[in-house]
N, C-alpha and C. Protein backbone atom coordinates (compact mmCIF):
# COMPACT_ATOMS: atom_id res chain seq x y z
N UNK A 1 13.11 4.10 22.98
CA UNK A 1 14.25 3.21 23.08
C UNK A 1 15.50 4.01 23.40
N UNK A 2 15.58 5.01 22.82
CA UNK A 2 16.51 5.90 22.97
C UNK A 2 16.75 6.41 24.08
N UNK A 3 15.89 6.57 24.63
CA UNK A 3 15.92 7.44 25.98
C UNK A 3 16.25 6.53 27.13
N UNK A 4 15.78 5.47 27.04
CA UNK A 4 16.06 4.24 27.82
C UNK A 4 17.97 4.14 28.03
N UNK A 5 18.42 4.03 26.52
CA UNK A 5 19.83 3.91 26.76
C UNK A 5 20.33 4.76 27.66
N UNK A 6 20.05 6.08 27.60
CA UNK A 6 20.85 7.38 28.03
C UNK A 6 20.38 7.46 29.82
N UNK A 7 19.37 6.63 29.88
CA UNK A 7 18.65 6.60 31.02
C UNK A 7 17.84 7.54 31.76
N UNK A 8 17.33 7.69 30.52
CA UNK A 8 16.14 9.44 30.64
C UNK A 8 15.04 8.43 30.32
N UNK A 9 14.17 9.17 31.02
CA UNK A 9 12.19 9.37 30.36
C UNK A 9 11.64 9.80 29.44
N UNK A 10 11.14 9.66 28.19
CA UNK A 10 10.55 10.05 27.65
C UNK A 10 9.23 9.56 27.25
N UNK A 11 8.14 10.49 27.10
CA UNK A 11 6.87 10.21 26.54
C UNK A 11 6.94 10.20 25.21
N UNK A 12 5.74 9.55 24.93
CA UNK A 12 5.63 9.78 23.28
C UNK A 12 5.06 11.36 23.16
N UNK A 13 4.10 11.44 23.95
CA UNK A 13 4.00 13.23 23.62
C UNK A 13 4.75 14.47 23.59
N UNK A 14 5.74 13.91 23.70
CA UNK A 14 6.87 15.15 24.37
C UNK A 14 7.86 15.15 22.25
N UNK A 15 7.82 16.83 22.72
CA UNK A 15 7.90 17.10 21.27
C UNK A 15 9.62 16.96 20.92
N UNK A 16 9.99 17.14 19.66
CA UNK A 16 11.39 16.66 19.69
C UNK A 16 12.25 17.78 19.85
N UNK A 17 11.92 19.08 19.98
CA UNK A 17 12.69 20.25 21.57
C UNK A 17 12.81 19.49 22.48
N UNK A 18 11.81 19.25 23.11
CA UNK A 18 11.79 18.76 24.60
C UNK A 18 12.32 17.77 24.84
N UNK A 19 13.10 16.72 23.33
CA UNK A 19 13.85 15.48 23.61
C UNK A 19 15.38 15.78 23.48
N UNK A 20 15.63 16.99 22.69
CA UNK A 20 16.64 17.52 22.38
C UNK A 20 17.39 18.28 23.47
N UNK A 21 16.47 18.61 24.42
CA UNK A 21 16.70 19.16 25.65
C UNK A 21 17.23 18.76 26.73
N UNK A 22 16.22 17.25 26.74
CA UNK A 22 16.60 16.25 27.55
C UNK A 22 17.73 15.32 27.56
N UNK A 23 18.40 15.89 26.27
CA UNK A 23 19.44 14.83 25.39
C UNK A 23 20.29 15.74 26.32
N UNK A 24 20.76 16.91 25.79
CA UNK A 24 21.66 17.89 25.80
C UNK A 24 21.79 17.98 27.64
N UNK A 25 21.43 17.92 28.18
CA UNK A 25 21.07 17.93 30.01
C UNK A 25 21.84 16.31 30.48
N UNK A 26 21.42 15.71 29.05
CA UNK A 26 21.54 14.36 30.05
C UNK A 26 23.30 14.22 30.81
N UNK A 27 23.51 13.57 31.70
CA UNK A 27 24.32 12.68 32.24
C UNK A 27 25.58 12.20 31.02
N UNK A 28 25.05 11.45 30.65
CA UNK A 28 25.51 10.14 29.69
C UNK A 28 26.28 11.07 28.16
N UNK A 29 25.75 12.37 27.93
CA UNK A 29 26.23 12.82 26.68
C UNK A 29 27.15 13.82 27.34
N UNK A 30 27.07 13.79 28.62
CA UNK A 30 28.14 14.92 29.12
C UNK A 30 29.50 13.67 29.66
N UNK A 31 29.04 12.63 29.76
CA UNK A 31 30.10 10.99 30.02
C UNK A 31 30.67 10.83 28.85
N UNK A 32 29.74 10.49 27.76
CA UNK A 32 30.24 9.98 26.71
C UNK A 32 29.84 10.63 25.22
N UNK A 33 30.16 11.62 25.05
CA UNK A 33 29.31 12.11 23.75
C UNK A 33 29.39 10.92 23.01
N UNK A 34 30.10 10.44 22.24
CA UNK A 34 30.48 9.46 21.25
C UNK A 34 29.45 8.14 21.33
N UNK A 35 29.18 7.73 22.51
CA UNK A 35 28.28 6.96 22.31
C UNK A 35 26.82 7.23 22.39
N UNK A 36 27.23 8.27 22.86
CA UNK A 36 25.03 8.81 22.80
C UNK A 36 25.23 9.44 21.47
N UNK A 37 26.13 9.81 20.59
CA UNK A 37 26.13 10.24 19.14
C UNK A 37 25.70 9.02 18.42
N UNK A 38 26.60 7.80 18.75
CA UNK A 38 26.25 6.54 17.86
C UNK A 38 24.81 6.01 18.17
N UNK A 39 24.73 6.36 19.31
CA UNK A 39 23.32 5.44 19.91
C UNK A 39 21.92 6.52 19.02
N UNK A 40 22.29 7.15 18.68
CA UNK A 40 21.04 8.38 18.15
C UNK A 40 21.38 8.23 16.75
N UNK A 41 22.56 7.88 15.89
CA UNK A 41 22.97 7.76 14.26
C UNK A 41 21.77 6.03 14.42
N UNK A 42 22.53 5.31 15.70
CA UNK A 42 21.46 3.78 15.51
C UNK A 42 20.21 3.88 15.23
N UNK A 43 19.32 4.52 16.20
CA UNK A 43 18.20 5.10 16.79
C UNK A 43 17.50 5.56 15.21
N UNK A 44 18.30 6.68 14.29
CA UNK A 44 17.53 7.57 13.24
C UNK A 44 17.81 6.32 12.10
N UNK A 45 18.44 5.48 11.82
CA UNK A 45 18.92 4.59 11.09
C UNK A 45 17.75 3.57 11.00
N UNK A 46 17.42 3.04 12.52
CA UNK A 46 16.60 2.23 12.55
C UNK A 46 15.35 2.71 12.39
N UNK A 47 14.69 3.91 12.41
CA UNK A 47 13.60 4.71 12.18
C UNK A 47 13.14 4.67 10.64
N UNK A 48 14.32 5.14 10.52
CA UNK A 48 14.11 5.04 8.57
C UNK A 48 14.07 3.19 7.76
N UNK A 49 14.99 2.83 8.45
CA UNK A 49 14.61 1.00 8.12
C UNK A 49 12.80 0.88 8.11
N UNK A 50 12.34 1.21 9.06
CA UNK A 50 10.85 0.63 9.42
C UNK A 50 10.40 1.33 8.50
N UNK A 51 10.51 2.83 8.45
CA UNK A 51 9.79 3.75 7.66
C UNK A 51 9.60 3.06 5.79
N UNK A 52 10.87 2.62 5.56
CA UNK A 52 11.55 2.07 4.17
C UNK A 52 10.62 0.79 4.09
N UNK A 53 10.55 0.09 5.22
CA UNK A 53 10.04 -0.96 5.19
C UNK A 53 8.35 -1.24 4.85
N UNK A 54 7.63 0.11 5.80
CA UNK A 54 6.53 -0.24 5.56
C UNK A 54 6.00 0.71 4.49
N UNK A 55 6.98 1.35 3.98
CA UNK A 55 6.65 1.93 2.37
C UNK A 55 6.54 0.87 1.59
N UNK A 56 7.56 -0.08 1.31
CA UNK A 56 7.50 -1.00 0.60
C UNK A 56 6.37 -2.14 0.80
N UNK A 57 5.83 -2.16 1.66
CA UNK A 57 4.76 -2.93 2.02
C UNK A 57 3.23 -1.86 1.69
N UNK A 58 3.28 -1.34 1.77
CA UNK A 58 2.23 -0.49 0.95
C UNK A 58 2.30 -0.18 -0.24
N UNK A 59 3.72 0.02 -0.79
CA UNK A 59 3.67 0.09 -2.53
C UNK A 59 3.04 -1.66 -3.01
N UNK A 60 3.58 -2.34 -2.20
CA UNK A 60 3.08 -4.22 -2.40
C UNK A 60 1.35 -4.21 -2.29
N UNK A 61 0.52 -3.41 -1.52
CA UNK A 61 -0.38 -3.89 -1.54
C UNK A 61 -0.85 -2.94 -2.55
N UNK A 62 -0.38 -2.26 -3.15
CA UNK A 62 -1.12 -0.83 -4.04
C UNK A 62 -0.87 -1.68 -5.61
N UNK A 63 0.43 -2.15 -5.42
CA UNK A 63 0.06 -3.25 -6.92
C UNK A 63 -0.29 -4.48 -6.75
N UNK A 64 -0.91 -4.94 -5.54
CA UNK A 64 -1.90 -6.09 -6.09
C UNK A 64 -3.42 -5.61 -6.23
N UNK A 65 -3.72 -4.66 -5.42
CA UNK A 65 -5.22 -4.09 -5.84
C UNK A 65 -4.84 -3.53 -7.17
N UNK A 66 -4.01 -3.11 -7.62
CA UNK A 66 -3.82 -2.69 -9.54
C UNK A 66 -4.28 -4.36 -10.22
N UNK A 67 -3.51 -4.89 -9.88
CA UNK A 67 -3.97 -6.12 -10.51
C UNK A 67 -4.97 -6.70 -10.21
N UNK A 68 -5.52 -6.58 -8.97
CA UNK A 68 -7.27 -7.05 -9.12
C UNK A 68 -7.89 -6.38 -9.72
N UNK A 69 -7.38 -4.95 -9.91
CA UNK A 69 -8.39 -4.22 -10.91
C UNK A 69 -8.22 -4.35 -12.42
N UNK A 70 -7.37 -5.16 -12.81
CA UNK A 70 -7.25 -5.27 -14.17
C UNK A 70 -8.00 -6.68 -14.40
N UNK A 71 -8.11 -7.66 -13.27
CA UNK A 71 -8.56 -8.12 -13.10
C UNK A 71 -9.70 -8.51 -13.49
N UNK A 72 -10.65 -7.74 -12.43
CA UNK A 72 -11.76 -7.16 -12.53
C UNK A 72 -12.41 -6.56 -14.17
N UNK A 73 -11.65 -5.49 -14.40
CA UNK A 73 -11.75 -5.00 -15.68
C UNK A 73 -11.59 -5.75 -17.11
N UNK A 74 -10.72 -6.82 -16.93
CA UNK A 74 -10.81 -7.82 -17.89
C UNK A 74 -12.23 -9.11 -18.14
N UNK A 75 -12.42 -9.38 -16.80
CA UNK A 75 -13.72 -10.29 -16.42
C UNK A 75 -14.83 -9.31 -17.58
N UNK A 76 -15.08 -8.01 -16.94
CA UNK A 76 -16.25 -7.23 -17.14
C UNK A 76 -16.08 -6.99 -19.06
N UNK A 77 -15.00 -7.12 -19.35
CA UNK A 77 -15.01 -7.00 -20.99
C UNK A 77 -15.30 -8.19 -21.62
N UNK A 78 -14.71 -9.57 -20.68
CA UNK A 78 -15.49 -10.74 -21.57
C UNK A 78 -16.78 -11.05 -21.56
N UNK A 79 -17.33 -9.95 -20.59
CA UNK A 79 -19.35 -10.52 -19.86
C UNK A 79 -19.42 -10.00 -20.94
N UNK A 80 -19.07 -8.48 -21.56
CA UNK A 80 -19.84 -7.90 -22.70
C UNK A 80 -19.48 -8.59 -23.58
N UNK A 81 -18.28 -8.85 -24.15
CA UNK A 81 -18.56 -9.84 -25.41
C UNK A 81 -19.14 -10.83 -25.54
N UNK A 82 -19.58 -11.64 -24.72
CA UNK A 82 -20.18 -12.88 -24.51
C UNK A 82 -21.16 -12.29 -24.47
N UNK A 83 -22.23 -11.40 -24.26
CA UNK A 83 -23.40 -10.79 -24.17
C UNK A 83 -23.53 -10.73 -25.51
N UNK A 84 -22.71 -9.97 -25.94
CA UNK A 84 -22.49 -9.02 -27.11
C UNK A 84 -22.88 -10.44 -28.51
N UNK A 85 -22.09 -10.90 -28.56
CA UNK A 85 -22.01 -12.76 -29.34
C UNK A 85 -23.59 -13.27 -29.02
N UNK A 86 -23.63 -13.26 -28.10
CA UNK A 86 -25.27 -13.88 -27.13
C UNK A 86 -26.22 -13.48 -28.39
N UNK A 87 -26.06 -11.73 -27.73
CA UNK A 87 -27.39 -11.20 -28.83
C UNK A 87 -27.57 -11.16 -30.07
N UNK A 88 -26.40 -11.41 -30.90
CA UNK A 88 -25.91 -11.63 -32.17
C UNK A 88 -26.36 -12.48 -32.93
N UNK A 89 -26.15 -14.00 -32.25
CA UNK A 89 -26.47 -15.18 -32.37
C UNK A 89 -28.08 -15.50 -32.14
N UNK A 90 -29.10 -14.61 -31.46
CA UNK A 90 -30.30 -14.72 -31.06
C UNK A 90 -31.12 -13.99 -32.47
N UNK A 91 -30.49 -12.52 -32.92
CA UNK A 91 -30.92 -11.98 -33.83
C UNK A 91 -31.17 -12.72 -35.07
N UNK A 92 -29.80 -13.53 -35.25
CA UNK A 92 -29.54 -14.64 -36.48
C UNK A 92 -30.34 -15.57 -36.42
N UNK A 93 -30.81 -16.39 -34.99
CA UNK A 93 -32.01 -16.92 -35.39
C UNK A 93 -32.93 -16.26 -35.65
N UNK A 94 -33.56 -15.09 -35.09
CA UNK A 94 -34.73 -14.59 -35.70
C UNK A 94 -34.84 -14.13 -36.96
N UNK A 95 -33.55 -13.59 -37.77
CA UNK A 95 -33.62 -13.33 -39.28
C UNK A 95 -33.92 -14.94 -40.09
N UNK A 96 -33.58 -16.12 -39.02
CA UNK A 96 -33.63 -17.43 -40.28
C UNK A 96 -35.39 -17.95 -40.07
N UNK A 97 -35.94 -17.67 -39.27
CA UNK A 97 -37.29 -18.29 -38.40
C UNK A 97 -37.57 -17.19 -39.21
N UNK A 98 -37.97 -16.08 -39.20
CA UNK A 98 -38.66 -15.07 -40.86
C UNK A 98 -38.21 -16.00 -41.66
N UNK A 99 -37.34 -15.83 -42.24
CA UNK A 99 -36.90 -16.24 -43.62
C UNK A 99 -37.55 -18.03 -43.92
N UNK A 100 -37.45 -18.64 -42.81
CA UNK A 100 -38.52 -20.01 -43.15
C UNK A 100 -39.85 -19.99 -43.02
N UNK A 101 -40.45 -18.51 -42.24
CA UNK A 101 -42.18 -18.54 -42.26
C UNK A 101 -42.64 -18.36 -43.27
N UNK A 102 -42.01 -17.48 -44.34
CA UNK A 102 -41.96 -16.77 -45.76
C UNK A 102 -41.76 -17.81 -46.82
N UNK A 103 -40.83 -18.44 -46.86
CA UNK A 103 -40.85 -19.59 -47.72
C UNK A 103 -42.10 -20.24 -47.25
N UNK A 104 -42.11 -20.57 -46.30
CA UNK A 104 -43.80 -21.77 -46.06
C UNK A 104 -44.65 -21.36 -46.67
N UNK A 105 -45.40 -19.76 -46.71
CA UNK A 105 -46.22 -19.64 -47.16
C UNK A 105 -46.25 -19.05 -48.02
């Protein structure tokens, strides 16, 4: 985008010497420093916006997978207690089914 203003070429492969180079050569910063200064303060400003931006959109998805995992981790503690109660309750009949074969006979 930048380069566009100043009315230079740039690739994305071209390293940031070789943009710094192309800056310093250009036309437009030997016309106007002041505005190829502002247009490059815009340029690093708006870089860091996106950058800011899609940090915050990755810290967003890093605490909702936290919360599916508590999620998750809460589900898996009520299977065991409910298991846990299950087998409890199964044992108790089998201590009362003894305890009435014994009286019978």
């Amino acid at each position: 985008m930048f380069s566009r203003e100043i009315g230079e070429q740039a690739t994305s492969k071209e390293t940031i010497i070789q943009l710094k180079t192309k800056l310093e050569k250009s036309s437009a910063l030997k016309n106007d420093p002041d505005f190829v200064m502002n247009l490059l303060n815009l340029s690093t400003e708006d870089r860091q916006t996106k950058v800011e931006q899609q940090l915050q959109v990755t810290n967003s998805q890093l605490e909702l997978e936290k919360i599916k995992l508590q999620q998750i981790e809460r589900e898996i503690e009520l299977q065991k207690t409910l298991a846990e109660r299950q087998a409890t309750q199964q044992s108790s009949k089998g201590e009362t089914n003894n305890l009435e074969n014994l009286i019978k006979i």
